[in-house]
N, C-alpha and C. Protein backbone atom coordinates (compact mmCIF):
# COMPACT_ATOMS: atom_id res chain seq x y z
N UNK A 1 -16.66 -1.04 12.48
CA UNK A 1 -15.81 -1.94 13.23
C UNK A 1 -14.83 -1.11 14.05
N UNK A 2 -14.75 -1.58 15.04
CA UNK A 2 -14.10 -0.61 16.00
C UNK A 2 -12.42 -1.70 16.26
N UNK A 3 -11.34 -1.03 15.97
CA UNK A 3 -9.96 -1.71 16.55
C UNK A 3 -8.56 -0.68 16.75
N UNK A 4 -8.21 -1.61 17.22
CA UNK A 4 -6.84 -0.87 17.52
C UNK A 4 -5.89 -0.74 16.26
N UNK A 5 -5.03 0.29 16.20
CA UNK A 5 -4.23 0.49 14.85
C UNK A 5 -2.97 1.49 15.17
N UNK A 6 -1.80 0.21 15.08
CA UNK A 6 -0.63 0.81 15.83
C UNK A 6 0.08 1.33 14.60
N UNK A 7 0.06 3.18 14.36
CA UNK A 7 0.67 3.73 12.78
C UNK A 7 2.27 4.09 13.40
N UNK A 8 2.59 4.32 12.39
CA UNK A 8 4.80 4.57 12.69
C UNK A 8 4.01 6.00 12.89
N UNK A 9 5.23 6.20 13.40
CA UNK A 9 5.46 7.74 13.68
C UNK A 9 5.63 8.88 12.31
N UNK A 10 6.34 8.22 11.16
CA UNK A 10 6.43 8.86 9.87
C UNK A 10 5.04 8.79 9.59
N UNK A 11 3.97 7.75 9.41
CA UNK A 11 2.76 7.93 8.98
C UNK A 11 1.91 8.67 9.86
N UNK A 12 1.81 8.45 10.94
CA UNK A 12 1.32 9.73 11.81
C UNK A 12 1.49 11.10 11.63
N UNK A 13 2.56 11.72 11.44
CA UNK A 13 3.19 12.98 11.08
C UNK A 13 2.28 13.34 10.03
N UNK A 14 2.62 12.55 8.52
CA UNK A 14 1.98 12.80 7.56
C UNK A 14 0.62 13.08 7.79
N UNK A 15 -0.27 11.99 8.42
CA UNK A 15 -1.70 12.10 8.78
C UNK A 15 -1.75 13.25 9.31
N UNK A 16 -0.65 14.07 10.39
CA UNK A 16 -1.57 15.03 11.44
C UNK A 16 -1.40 16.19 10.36
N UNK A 17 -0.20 16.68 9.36
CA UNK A 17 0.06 17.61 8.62
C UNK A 17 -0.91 17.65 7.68
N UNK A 18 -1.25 16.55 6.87
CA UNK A 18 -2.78 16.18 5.98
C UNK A 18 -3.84 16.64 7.03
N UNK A 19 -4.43 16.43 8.14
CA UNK A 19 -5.71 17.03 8.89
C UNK A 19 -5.62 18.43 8.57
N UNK A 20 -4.27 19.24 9.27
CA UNK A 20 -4.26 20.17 9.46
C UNK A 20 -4.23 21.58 8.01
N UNK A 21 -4.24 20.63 7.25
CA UNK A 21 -4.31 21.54 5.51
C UNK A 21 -5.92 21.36 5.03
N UNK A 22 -6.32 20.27 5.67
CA UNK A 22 -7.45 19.93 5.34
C UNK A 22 -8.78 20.80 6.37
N UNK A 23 -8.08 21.21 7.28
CA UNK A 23 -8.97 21.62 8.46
C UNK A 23 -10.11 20.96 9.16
N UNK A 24 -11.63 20.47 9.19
CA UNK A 24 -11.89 20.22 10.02
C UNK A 24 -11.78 18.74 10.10
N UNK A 25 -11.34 18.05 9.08
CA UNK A 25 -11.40 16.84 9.18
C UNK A 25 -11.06 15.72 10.22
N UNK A 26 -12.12 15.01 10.72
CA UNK A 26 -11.37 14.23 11.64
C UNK A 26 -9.99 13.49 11.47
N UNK A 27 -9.70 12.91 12.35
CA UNK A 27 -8.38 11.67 12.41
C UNK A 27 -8.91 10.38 12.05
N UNK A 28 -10.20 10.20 12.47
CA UNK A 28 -10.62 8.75 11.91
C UNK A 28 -10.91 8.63 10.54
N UNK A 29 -11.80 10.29 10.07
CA UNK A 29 -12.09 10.38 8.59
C UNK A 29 -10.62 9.91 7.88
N UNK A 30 -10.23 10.57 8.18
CA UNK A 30 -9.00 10.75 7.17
C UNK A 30 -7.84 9.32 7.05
N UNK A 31 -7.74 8.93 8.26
CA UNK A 31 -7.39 7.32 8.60
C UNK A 31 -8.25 6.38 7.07
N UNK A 32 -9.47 6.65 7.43
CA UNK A 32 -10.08 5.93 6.82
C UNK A 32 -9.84 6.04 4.87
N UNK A 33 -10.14 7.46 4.70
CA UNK A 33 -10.09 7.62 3.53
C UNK A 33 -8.58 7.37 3.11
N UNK A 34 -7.58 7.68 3.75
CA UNK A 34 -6.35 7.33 3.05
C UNK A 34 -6.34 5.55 3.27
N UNK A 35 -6.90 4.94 3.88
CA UNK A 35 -6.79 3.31 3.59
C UNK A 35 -7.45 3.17 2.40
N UNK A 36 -8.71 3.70 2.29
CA UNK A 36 -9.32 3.39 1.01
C UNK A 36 -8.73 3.90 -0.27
N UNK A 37 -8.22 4.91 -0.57
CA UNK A 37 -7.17 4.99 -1.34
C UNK A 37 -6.09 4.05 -1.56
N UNK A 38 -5.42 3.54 -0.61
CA UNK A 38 -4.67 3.21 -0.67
C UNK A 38 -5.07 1.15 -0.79
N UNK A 39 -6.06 1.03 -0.93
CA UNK A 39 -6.61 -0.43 -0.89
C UNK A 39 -6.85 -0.29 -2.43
N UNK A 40 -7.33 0.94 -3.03
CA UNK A 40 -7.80 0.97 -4.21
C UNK A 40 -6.87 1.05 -4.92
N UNK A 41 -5.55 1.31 -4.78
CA UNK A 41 -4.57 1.49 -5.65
C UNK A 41 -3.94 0.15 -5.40
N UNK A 42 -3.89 -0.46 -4.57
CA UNK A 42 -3.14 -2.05 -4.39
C UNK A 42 -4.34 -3.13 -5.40
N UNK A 43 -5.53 -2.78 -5.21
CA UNK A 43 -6.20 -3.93 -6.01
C UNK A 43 -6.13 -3.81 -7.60
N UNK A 44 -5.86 -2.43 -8.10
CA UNK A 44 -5.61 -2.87 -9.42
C UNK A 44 -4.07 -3.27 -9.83
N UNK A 45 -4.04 -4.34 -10.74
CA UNK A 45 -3.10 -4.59 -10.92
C UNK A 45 -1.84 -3.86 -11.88
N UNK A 46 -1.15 -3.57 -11.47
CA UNK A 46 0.05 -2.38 -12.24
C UNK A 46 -0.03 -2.98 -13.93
N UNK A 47 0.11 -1.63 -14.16
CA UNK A 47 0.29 -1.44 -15.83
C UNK A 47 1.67 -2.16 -16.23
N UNK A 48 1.26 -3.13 -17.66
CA UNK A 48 2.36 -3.81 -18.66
C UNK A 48 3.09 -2.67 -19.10
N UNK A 49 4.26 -2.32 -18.74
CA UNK A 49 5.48 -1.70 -19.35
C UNK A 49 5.72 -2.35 -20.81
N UNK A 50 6.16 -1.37 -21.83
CA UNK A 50 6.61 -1.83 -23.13
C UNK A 50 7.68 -1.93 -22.98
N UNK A 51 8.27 -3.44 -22.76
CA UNK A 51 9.87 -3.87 -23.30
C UNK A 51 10.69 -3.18 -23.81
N UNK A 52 11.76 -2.74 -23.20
CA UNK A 52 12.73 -1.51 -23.81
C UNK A 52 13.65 -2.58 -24.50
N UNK A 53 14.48 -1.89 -24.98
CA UNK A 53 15.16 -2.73 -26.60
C UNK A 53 15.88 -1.56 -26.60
N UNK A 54 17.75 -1.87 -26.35
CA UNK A 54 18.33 -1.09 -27.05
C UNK A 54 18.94 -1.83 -28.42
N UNK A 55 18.87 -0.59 -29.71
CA UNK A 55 19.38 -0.67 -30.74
C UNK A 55 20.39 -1.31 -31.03
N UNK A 56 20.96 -1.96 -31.52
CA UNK A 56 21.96 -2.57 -32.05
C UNK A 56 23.15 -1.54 -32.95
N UNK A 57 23.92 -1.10 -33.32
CA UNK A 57 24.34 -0.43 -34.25
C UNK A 57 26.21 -0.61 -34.67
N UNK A 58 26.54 -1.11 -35.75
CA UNK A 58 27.92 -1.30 -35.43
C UNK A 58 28.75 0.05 -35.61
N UNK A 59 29.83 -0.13 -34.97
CA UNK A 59 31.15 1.20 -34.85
C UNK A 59 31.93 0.99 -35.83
N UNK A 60 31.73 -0.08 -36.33
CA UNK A 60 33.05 -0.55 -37.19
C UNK A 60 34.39 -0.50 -36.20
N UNK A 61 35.48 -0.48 -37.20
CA UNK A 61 36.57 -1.33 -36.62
C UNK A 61 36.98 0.02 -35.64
N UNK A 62 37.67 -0.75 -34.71
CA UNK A 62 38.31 0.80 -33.45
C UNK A 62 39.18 1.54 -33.99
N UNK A 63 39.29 2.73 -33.55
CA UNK A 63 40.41 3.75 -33.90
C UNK A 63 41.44 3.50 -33.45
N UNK A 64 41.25 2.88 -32.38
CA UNK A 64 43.08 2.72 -31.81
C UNK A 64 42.93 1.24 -31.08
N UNK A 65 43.95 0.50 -31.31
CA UNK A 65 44.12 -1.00 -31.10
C UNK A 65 44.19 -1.20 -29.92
N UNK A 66 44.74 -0.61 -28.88
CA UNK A 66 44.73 -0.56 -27.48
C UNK A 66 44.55 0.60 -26.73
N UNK A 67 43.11 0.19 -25.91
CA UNK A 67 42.71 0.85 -24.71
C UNK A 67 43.36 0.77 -23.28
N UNK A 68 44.44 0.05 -22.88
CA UNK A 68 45.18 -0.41 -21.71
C UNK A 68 45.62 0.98 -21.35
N UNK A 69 46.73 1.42 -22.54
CA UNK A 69 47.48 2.34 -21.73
C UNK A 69 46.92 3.50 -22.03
N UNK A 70 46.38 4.21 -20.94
CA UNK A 70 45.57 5.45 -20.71
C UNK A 70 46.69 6.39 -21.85
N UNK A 71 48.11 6.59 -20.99
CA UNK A 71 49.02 7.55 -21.56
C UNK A 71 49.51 7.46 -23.16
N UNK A 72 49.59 6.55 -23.68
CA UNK A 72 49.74 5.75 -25.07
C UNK A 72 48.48 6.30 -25.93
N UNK A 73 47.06 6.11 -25.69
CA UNK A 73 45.97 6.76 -25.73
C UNK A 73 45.86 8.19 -26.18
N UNK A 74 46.36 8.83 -25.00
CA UNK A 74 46.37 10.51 -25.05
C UNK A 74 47.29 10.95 -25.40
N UNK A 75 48.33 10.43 -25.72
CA UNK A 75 49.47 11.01 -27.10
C UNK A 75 48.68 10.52 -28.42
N UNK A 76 48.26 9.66 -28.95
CA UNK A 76 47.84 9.47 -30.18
C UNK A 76 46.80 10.36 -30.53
N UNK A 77 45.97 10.59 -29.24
CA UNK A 77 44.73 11.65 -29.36
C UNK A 77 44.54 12.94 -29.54
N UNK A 78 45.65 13.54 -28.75
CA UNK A 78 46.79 14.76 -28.81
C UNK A 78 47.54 15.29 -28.79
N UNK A 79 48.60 14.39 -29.10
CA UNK A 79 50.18 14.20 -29.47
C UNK A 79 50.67 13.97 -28.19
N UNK A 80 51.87 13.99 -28.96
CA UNK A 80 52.80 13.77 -27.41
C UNK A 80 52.90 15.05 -26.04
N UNK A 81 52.19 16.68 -26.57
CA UNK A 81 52.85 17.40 -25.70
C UNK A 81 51.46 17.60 -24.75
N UNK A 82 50.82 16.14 -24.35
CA UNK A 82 49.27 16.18 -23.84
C UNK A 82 49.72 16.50 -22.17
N UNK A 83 50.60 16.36 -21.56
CA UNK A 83 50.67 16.82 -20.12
C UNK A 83 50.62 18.32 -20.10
């Protein structure tokens, strides 16, 4: 089948750098074979991921009753001479 096929300029690039590693390969070969690749990877349908699950785990009760005051915090953590 013969048609027209308007590629971006990023996919072009790629195509001409792919010919040119590949050496004699045409532009149509290679057009072609990267569609078919790329048809073959769209028709199967993507792999079931296993459900991630984070753990549950308790801390028990907090070390210090209030998190507000940053400075209140870092004296209890390392005394008062923390500046």
């Amino acid at each position: 089948m013969r048609t027209t096929l308007t590629i971006d300029d990023d996919v072009a690039i790629q195509l001409q750098r792919l010919q040119k590693r590949r050496g004699a390969a045409s532009f149509k070969d290679l057009v072609n074979e990267a569609l078919r690749c790329g048809l073959r990877d769209l028709s199967v349908p993507p792999k079931k991921r296993k459900r991630f699950r984070t753990e549950v785990h308790k801390a028990g009760p907090p070390l210090l009753p209030d998190f507000d005051n940053v400075a209140e915090v870092l004296a209890i953590i390392e005394g008062e001479a923390y500046k």
